[in-house]
PDB file of N, CA and C in Angstrom:
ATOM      1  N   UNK A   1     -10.260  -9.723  -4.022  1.00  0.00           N
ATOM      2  CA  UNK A   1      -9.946  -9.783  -2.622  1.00  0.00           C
ATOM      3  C   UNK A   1     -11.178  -9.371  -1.838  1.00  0.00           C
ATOM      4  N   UNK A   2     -11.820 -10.613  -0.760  1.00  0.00           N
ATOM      5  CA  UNK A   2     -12.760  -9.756  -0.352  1.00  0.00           C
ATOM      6  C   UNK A   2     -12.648  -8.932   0.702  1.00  0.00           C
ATOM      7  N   UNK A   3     -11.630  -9.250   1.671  1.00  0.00           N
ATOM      8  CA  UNK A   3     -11.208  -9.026   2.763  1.00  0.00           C
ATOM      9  C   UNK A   3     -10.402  -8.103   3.066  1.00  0.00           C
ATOM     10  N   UNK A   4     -10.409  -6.687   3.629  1.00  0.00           N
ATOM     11  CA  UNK A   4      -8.665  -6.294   4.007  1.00  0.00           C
ATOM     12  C   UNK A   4      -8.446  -5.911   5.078  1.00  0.00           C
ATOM     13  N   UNK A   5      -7.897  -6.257   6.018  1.00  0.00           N
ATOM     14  CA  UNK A   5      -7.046  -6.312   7.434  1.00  0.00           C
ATOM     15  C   UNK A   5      -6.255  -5.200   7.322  1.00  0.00           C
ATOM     16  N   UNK A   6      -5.230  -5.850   8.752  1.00  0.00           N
ATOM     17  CA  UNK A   6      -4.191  -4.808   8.690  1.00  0.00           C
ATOM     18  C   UNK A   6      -2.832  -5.407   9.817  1.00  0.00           C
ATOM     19  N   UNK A   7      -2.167  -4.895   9.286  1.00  0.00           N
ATOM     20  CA  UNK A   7      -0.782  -5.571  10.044  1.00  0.00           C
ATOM     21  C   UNK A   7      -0.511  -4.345  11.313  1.00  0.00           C
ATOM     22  N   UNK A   8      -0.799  -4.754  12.122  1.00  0.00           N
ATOM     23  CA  UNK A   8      -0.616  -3.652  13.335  1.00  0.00           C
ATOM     24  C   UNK A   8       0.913  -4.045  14.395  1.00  0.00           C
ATOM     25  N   UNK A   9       1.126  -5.120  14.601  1.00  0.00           N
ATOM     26  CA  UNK A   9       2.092  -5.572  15.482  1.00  0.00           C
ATOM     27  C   UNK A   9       3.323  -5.927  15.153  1.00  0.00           C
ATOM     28  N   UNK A  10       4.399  -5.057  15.646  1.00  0.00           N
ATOM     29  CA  UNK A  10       5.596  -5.038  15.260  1.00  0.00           C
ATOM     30  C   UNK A  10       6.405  -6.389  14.746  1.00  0.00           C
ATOM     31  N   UNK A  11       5.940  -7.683  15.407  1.00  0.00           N
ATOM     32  CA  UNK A  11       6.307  -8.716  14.571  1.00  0.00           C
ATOM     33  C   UNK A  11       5.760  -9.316  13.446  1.00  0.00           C
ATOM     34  N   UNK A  12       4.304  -8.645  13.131  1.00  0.00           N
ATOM     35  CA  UNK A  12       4.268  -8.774  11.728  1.00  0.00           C
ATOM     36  C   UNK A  12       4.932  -8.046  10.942  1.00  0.00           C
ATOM     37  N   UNK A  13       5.221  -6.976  10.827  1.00  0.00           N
ATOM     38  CA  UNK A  13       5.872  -6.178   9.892  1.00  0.00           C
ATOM     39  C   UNK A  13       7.358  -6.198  10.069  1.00  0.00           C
ATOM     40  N   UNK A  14       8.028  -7.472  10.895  1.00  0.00           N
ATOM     41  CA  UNK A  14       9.089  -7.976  10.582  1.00  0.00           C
ATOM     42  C   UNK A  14       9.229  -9.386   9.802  1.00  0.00           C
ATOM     43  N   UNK A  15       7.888  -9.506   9.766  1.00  0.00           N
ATOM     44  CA  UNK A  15       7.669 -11.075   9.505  1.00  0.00           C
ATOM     45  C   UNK A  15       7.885 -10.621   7.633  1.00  0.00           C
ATOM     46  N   UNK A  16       7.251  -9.832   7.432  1.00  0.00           N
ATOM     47  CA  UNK A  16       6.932  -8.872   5.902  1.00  0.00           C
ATOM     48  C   UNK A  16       8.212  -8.273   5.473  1.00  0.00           C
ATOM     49  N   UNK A  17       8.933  -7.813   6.353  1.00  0.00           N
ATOM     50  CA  UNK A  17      10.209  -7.033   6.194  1.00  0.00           C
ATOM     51  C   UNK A  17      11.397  -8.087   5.694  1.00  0.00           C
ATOM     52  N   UNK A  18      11.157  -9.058   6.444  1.00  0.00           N
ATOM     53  CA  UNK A  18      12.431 -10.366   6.309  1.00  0.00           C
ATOM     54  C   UNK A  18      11.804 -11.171   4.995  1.00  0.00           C
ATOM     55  N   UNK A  19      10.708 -11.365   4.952  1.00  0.00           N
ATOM     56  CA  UNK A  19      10.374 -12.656   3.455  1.00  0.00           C
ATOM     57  C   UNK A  19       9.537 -11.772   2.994  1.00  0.00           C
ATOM     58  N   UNK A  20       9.198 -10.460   2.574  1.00  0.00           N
ATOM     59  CA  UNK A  20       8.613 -10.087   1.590  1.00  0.00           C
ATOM     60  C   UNK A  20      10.044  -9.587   0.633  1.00  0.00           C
ATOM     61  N   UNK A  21       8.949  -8.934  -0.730  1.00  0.00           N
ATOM     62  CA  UNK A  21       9.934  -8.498  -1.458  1.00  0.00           C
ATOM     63  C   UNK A  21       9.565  -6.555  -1.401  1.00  0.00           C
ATOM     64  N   UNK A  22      10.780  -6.463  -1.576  1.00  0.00           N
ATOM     65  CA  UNK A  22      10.081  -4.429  -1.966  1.00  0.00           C
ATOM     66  C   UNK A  22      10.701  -4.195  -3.335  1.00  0.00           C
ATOM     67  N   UNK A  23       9.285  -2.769  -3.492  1.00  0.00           N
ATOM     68  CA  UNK A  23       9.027  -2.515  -5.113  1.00  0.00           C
ATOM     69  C   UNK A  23       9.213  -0.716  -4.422  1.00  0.00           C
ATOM     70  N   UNK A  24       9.598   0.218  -5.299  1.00  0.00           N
ATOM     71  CA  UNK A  24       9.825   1.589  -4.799  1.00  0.00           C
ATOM     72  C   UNK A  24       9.385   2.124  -5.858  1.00  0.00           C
ATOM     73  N   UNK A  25       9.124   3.646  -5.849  1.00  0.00           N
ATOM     74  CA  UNK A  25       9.447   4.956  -7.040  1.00  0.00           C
ATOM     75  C   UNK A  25       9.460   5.685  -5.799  1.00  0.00           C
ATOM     76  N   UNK A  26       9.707   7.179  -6.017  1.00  0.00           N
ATOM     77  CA  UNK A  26       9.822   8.445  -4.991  1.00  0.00           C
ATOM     78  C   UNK A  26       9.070   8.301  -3.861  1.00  0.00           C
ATOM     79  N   UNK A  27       7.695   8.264  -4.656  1.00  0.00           N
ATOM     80  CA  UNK A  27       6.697   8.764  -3.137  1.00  0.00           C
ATOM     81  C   UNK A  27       6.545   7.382  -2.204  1.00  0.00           C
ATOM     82  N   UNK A  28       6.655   6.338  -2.989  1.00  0.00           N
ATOM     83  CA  UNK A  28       6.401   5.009  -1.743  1.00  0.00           C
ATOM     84  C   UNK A  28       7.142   3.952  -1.943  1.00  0.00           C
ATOM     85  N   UNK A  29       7.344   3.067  -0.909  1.00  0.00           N
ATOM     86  CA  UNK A  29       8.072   1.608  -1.256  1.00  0.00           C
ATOM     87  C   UNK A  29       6.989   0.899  -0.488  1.00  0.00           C
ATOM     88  N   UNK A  30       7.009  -0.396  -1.270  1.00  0.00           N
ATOM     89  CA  UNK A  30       5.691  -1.901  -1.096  1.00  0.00           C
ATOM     90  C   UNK A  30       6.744  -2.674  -0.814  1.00  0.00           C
ATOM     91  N   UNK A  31       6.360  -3.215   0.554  1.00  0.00           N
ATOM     92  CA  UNK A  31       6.840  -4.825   0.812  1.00  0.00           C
ATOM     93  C   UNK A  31       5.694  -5.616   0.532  1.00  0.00           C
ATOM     94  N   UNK A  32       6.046  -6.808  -0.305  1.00  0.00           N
ATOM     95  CA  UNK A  32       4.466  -7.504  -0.046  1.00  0.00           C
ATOM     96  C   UNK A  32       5.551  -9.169  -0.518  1.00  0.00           C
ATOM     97  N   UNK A  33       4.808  -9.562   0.895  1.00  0.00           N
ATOM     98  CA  UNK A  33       5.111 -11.041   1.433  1.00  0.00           C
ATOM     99  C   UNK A  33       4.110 -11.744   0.584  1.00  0.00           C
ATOM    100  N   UNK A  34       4.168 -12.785  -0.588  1.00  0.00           N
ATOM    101  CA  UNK A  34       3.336 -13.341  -0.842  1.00  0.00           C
ATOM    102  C   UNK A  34       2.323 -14.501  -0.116  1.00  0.00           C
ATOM    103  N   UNK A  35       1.329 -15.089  -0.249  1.00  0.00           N
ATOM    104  CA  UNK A  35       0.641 -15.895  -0.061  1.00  0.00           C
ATOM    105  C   UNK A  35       1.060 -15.927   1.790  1.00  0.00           C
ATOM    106  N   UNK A  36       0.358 -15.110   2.846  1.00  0.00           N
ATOM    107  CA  UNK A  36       0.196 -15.397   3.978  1.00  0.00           C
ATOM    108  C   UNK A  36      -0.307 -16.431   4.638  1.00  0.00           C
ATOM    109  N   UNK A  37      -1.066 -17.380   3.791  1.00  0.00           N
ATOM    110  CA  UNK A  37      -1.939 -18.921   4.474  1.00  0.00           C
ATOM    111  C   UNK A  37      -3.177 -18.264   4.545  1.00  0.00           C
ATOM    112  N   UNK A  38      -3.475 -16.863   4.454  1.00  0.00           N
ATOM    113  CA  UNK A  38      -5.241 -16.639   4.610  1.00  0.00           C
ATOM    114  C   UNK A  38      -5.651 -16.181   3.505  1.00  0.00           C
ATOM    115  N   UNK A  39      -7.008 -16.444   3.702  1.00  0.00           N
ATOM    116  CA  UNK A  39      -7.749 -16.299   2.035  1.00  0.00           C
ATOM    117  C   UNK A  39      -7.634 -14.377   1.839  1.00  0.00           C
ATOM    118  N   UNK A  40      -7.407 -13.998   3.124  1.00  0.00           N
ATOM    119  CA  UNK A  40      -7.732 -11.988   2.653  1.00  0.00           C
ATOM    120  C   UNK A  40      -5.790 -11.462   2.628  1.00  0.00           C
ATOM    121  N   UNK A  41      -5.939 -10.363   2.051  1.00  0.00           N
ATOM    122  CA  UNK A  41      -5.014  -9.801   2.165  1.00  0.00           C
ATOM    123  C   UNK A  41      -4.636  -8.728   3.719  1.00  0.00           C
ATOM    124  N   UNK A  42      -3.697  -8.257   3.904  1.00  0.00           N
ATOM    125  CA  UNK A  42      -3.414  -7.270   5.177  1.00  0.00           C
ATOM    126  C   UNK A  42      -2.627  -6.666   4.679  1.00  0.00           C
ATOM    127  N   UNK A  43      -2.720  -4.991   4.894  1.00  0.00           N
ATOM    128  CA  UNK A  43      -2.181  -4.273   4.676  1.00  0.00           C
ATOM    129  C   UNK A  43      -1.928  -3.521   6.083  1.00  0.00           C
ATOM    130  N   UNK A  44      -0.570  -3.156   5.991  1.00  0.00           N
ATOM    131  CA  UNK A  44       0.091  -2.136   6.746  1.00  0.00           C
ATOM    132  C   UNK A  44       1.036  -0.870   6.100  1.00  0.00           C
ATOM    133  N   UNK A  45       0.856   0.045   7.177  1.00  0.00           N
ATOM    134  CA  UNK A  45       1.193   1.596   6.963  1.00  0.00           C
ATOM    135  C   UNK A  45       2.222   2.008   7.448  1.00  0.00           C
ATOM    136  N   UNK A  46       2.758   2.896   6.577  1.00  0.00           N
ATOM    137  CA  UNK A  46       4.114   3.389   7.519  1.00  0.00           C
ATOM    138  C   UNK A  46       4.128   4.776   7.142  1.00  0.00           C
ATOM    139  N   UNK A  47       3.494   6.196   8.217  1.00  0.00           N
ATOM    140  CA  UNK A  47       3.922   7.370   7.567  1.00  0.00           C
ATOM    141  C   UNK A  47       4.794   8.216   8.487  1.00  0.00           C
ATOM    142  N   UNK A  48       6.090   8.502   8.229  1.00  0.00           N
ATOM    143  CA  UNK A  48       7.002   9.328   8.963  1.00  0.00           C
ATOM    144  C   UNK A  48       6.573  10.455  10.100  1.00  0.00           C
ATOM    145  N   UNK A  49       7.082  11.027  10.957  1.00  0.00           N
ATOM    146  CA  UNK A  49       6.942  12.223  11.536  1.00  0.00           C
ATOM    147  C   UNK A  49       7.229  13.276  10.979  1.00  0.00           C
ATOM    148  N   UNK A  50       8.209  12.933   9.728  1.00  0.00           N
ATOM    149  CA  UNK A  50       8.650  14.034   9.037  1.00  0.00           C
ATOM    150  C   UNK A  50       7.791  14.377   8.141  1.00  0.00           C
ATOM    151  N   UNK A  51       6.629  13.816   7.284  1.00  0.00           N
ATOM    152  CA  UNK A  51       5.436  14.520   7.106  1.00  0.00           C
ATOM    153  C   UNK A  51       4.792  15.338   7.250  1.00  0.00           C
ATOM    154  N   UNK A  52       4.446  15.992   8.908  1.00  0.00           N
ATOM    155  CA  UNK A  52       3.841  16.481   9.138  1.00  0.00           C
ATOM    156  C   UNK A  52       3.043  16.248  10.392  1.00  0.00           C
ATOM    157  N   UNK A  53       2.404  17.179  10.900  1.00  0.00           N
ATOM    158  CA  UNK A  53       1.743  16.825  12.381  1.00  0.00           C
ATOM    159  C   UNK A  53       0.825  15.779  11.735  1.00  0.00           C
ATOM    160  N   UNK A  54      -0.031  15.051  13.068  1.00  0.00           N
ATOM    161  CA  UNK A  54      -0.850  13.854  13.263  1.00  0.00           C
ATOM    162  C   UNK A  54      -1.993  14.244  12.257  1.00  0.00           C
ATOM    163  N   UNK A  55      -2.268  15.387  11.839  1.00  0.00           N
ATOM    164  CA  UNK A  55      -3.673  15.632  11.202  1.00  0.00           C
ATOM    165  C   UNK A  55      -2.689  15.219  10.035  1.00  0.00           C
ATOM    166  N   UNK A  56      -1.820  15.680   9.755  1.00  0.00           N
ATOM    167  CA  UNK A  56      -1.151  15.676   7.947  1.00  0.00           C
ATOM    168  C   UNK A  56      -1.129  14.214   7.659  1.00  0.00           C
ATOM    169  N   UNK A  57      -0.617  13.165   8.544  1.00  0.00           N
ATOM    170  CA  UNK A  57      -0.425  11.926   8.561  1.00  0.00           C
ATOM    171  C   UNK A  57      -1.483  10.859   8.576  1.00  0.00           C
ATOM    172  N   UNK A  58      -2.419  11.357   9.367  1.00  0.00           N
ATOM    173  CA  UNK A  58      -3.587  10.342   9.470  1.00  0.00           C
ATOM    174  C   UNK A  58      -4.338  10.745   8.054  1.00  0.00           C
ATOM    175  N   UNK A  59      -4.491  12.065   7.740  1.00  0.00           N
ATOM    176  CA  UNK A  59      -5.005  12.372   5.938  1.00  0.00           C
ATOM    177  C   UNK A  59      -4.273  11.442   5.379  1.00  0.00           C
ATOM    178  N   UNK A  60      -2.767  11.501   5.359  1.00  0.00           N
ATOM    179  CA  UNK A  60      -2.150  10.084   4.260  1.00  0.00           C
ATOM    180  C   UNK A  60      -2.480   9.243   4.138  1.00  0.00           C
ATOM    181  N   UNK A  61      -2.775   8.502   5.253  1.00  0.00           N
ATOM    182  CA  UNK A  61      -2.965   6.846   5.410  1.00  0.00           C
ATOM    183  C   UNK A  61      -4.467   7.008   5.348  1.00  0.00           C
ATOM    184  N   UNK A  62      -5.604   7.882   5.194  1.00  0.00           N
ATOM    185  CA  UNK A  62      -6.420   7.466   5.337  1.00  0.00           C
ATOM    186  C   UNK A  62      -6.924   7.378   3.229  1.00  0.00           C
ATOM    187  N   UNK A  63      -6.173   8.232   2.613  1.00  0.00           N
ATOM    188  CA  UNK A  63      -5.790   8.300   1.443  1.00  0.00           C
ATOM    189  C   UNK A  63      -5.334   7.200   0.788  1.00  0.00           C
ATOM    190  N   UNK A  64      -4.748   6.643   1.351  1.00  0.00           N
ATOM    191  CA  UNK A  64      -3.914   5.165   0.933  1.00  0.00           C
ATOM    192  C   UNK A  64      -4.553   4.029   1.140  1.00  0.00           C
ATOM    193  N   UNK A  65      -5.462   4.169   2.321  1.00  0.00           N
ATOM    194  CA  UNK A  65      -5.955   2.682   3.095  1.00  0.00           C
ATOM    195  C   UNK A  65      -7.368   3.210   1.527  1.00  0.00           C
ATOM    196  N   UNK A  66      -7.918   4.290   1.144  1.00  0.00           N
ATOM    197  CA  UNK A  66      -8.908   4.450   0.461  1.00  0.00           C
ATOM    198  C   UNK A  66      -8.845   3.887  -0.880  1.00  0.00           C
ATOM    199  N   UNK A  67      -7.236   4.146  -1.894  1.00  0.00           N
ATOM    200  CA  UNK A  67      -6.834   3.498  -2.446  1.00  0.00           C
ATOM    201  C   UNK A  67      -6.296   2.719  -2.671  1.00  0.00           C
ATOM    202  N   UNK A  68      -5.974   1.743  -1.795  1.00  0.00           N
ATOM    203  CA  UNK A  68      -6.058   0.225  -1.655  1.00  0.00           C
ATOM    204  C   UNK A  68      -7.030  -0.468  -1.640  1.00  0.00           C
ATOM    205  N   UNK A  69      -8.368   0.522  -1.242  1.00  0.00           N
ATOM    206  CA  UNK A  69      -9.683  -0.691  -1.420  1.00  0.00           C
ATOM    207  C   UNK A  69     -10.176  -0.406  -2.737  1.00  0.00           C
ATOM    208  N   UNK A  70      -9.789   0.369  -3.560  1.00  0.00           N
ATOM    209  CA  UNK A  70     -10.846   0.840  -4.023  1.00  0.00           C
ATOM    210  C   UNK A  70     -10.177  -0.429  -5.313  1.00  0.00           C
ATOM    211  N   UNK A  71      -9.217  -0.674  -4.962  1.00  0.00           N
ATOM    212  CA  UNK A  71      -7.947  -1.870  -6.089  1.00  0.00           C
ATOM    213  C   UNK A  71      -7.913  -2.899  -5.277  1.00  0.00           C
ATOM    214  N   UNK A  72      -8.930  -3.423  -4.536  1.00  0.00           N
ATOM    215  CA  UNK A  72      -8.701  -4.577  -3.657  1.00  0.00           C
ATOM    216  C   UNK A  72      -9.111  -5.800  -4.552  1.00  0.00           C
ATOM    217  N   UNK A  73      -9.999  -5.588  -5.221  1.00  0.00           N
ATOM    218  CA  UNK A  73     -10.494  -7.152  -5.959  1.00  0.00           C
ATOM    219  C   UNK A  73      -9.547  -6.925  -6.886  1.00  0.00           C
ATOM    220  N   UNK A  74      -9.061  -6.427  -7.396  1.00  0.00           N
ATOM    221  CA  UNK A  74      -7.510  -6.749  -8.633  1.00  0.00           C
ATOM    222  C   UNK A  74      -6.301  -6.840  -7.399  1.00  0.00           C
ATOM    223  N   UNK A  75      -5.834  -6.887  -6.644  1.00  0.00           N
ATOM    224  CA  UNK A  75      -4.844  -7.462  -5.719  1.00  0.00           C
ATOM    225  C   UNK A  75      -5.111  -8.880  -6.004  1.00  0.00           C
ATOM    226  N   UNK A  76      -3.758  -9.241  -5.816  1.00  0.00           N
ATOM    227  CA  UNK A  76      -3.304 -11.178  -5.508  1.00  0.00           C
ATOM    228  C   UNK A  76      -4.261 -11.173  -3.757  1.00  0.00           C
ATOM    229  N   UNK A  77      -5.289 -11.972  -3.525  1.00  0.00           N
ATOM    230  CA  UNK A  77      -5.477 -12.276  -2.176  1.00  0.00           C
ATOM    231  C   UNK A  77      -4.673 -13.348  -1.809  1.00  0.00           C
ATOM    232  N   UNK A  78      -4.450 -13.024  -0.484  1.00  0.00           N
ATOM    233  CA  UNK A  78      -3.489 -13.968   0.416  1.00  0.00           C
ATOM    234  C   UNK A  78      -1.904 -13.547   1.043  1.00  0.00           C
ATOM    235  N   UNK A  79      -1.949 -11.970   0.551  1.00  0.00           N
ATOM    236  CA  UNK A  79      -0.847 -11.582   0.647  1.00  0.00           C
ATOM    237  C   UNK A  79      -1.094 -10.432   2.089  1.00  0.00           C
ATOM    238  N   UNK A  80       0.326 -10.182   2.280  1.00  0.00           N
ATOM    239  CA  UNK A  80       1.007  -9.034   2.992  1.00  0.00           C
ATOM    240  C   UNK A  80       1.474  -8.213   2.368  1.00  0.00           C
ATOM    241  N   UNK A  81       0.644  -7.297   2.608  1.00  0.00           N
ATOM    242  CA  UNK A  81       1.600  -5.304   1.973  1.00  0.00           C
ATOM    243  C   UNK A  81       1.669  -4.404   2.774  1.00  0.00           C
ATOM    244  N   UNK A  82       2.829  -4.222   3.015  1.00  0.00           N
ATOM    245  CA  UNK A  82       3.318  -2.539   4.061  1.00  0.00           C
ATOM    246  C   UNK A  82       3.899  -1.904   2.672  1.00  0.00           C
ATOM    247  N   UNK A  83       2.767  -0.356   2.737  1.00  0.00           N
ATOM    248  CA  UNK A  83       2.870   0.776   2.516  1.00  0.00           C
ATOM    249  C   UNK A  83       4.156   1.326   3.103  1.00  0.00           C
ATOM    250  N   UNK A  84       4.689   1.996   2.844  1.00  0.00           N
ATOM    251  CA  UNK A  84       5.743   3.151   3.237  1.00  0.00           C
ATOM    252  C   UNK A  84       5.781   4.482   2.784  1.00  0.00           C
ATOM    253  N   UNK A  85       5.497   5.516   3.107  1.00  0.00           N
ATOM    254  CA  UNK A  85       5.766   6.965   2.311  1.00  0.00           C
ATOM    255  C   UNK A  85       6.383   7.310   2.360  1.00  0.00           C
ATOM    256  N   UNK A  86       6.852   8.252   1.149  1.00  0.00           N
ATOM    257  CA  UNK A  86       7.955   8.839   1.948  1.00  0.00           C
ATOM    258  C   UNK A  86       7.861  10.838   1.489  1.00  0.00           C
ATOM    259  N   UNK A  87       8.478  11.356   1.977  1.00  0.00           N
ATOM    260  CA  UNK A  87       8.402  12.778   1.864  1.00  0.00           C
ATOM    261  C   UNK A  87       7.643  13.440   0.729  1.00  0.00           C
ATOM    262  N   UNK A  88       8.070  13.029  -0.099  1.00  0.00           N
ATOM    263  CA  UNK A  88       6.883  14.033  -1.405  1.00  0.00           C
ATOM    264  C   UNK A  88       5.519  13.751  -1.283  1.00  0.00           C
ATOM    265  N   UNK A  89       5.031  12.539  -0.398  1.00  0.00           N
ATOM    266  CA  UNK A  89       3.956  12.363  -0.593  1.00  0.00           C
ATOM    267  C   UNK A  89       2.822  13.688  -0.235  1.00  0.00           C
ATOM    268  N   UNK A  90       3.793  14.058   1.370  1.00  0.00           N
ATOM    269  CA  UNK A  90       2.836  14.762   1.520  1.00  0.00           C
ATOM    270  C   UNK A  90       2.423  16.346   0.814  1.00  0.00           C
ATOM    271  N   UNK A  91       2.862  16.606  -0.277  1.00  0.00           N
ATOM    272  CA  UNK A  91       2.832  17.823  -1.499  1.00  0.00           C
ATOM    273  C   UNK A  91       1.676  17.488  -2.305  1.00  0.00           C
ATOM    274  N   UNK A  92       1.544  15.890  -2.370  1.00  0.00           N
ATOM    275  CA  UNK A  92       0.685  15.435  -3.782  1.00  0.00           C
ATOM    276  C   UNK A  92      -1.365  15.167  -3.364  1.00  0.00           C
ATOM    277  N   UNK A  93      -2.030  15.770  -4.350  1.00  0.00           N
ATOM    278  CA  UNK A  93      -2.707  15.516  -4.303  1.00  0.00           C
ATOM    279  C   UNK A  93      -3.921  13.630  -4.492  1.00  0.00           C
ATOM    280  N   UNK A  94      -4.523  13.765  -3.816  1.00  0.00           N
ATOM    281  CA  UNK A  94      -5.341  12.228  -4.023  1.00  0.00           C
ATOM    282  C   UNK A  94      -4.937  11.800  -5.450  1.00  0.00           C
ATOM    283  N   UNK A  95      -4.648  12.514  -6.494  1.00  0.00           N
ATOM    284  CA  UNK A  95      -4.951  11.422  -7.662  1.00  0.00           C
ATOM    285  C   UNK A  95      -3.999  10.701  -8.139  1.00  0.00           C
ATOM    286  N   UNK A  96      -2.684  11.907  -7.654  1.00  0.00           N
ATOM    287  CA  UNK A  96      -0.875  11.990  -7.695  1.00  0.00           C
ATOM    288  C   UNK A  96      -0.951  10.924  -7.006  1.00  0.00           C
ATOM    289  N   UNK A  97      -1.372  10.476  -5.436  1.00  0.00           N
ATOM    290  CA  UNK A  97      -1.229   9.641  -4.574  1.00  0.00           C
ATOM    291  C   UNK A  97      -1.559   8.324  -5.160  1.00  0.00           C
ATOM    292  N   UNK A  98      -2.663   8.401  -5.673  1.00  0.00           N
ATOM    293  CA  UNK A  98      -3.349   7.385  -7.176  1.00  0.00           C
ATOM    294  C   UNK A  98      -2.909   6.410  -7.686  1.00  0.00           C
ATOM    295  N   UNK A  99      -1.873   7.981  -8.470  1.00  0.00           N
ATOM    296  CA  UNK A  99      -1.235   7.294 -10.020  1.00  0.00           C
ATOM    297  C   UNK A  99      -0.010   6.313  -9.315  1.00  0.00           C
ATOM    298  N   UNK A 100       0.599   7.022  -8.560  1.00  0.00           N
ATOM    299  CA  UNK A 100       1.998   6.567  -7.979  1.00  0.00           C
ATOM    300  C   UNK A 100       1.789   5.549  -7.431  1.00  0.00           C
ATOM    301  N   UNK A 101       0.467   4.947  -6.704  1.00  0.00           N
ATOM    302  CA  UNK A 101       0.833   3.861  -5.789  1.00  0.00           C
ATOM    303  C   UNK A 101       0.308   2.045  -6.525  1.00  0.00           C
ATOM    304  N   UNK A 102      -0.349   2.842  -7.833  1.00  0.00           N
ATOM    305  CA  UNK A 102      -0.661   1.721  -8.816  1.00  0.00           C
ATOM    306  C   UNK A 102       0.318   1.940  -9.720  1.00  0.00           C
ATOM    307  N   UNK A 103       1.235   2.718  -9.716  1.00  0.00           N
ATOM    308  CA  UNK A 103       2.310   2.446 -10.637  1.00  0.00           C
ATOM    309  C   UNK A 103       3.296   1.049  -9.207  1.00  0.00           C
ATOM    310  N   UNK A 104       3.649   1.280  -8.389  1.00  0.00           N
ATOM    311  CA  UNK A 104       4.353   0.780  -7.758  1.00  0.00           C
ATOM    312  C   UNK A 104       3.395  -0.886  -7.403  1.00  0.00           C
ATOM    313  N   UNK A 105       2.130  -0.386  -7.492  1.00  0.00           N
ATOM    314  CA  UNK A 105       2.245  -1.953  -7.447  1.00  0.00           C
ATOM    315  C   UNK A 105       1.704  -2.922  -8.547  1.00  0.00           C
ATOM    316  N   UNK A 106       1.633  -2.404  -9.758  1.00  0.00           N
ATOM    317  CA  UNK A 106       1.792  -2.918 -10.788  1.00  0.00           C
ATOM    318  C   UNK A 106       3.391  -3.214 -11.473  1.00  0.00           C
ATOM    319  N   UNK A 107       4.185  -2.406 -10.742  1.00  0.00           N
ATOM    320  CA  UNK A 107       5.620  -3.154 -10.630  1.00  0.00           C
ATOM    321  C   UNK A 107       6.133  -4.552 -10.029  1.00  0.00           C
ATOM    322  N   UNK A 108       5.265  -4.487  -8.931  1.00  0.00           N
ATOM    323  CA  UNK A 108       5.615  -5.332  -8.429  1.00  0.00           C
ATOM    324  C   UNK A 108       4.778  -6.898  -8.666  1.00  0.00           C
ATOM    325  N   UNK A 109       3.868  -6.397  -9.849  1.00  0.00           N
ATOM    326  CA  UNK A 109       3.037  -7.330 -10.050  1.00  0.00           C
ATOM    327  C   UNK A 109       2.103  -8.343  -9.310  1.00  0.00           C
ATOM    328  N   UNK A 110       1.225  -7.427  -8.713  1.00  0.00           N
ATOM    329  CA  UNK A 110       0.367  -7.813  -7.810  1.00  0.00           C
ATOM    330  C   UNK A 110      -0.787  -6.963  -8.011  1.00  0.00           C
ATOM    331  N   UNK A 111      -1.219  -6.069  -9.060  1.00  0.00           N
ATOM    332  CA  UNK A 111      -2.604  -5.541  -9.680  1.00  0.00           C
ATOM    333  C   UNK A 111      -2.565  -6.253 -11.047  1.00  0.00           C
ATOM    334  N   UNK A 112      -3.373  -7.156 -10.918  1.00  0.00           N
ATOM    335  CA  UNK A 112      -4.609  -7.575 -11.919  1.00  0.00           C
ATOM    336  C   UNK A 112      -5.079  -7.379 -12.946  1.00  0.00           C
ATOM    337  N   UNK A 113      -5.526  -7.423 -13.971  1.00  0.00           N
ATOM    338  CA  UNK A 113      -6.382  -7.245 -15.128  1.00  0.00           C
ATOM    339  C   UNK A 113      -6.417  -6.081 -15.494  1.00  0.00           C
ATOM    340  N   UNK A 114      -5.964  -6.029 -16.532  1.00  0.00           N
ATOM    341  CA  UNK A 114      -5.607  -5.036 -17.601  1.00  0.00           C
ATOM    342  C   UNK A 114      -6.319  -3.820 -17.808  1.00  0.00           C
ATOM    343  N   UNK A 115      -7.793  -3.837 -17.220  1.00  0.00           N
ATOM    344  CA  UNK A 115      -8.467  -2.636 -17.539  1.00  0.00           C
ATOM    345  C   UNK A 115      -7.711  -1.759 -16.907  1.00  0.00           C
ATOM    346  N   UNK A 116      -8.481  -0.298 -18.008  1.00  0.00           N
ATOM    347  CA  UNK A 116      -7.794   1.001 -18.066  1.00  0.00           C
ATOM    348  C   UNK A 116      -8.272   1.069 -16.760  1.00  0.00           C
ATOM    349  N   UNK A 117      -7.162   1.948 -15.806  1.00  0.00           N
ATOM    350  CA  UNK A 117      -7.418   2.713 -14.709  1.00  0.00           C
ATOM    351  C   UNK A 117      -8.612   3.999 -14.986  1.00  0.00           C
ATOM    352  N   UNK A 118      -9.479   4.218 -13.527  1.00  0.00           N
ATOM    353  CA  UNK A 118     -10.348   5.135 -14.200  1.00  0.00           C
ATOM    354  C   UNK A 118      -9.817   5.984 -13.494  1.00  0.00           C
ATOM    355  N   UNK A 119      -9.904   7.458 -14.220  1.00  0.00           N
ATOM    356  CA  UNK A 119      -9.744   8.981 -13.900  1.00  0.00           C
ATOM    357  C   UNK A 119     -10.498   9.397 -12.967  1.00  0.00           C
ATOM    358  N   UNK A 120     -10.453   9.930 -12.158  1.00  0.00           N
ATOM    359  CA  UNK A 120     -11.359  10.033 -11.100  1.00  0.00           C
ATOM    360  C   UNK A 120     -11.325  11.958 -11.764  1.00  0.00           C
TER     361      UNK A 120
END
C-alpha cells in the first residue's frame, strides 16, 4: 500500500459502516469496506470519551495511525478501515496495542504475507 488517507466525514464512515464487514477481540473492532475504487487505502478512527481526556486519546490514535503504517504495504490496497477502541485499550502498552490490532486484522484477512511479525 503506498498511500494512507483518512476517512474524516461522517458520510464516509457510514458509507464503511453499511457495506463494510467488522472483525472484533476486546481492545478493538475493524470495519473494512473492501476495494473503495482507489488505488490507496483510508483509514479512520474512533476513540471514546470514556478513555480518557484529549491528551489520553490523541496518544491512542496516534499509536494506531503508527501501527497501521508501519503494516501498510502488507494491507489489501484499495480498501476502507475504521479503527474502533474500546476501553482496555487505554491500560495497554504500544506493543499490547501491536499484538491486538494485527491479531484483529489478520482475522479479518486483510494482512499479507506470512512473515514473522517483528518484536519491537
Amino acid at each position: 500500500m503506498k498511500m494512507l488517507k483518512r476517512l474524516k466525514k461522517n458520510h464516509e464512515f457510514q458509507v464503511v459502516f453499511q457495506e463494510g464487514k467488522s472483525f472484533a477481540n476486546r481492545q478493538f473492532v475493524v470495519y473494512v469496506r473492501k476495494q473503495n475504487g482507489k488505488l490507496y487505502s483510508r483509514l479512520g478512527l474512533s476513540v471514546s470519551k470514556k478513555m480518557g481526556n484529549a491528551v489520553m486519546r490523541n496518544h491512542i490514535k496516534r499509536y494506531i495511525k503508527e501501527i497501521f503504517r508501519e503494516f501498510a504495504d502488507r494491507l489489501e490496497a484499495g480498501n476502507d478501515y475504521i479503527i474502533i477502541s474500546r476501553k482496555p485499550v487505554s491500560t495497554m502498552t504500544h506493543q499490547e496495542m501491536r499484538k491486538s490490532l494485527v491479531h484483529v486484522l489478520k482475522k479479518a484477512r486483510v494482512l499479507h504475507d506470512s512473515r514473522k511479525i517483528p518484536q519491537l
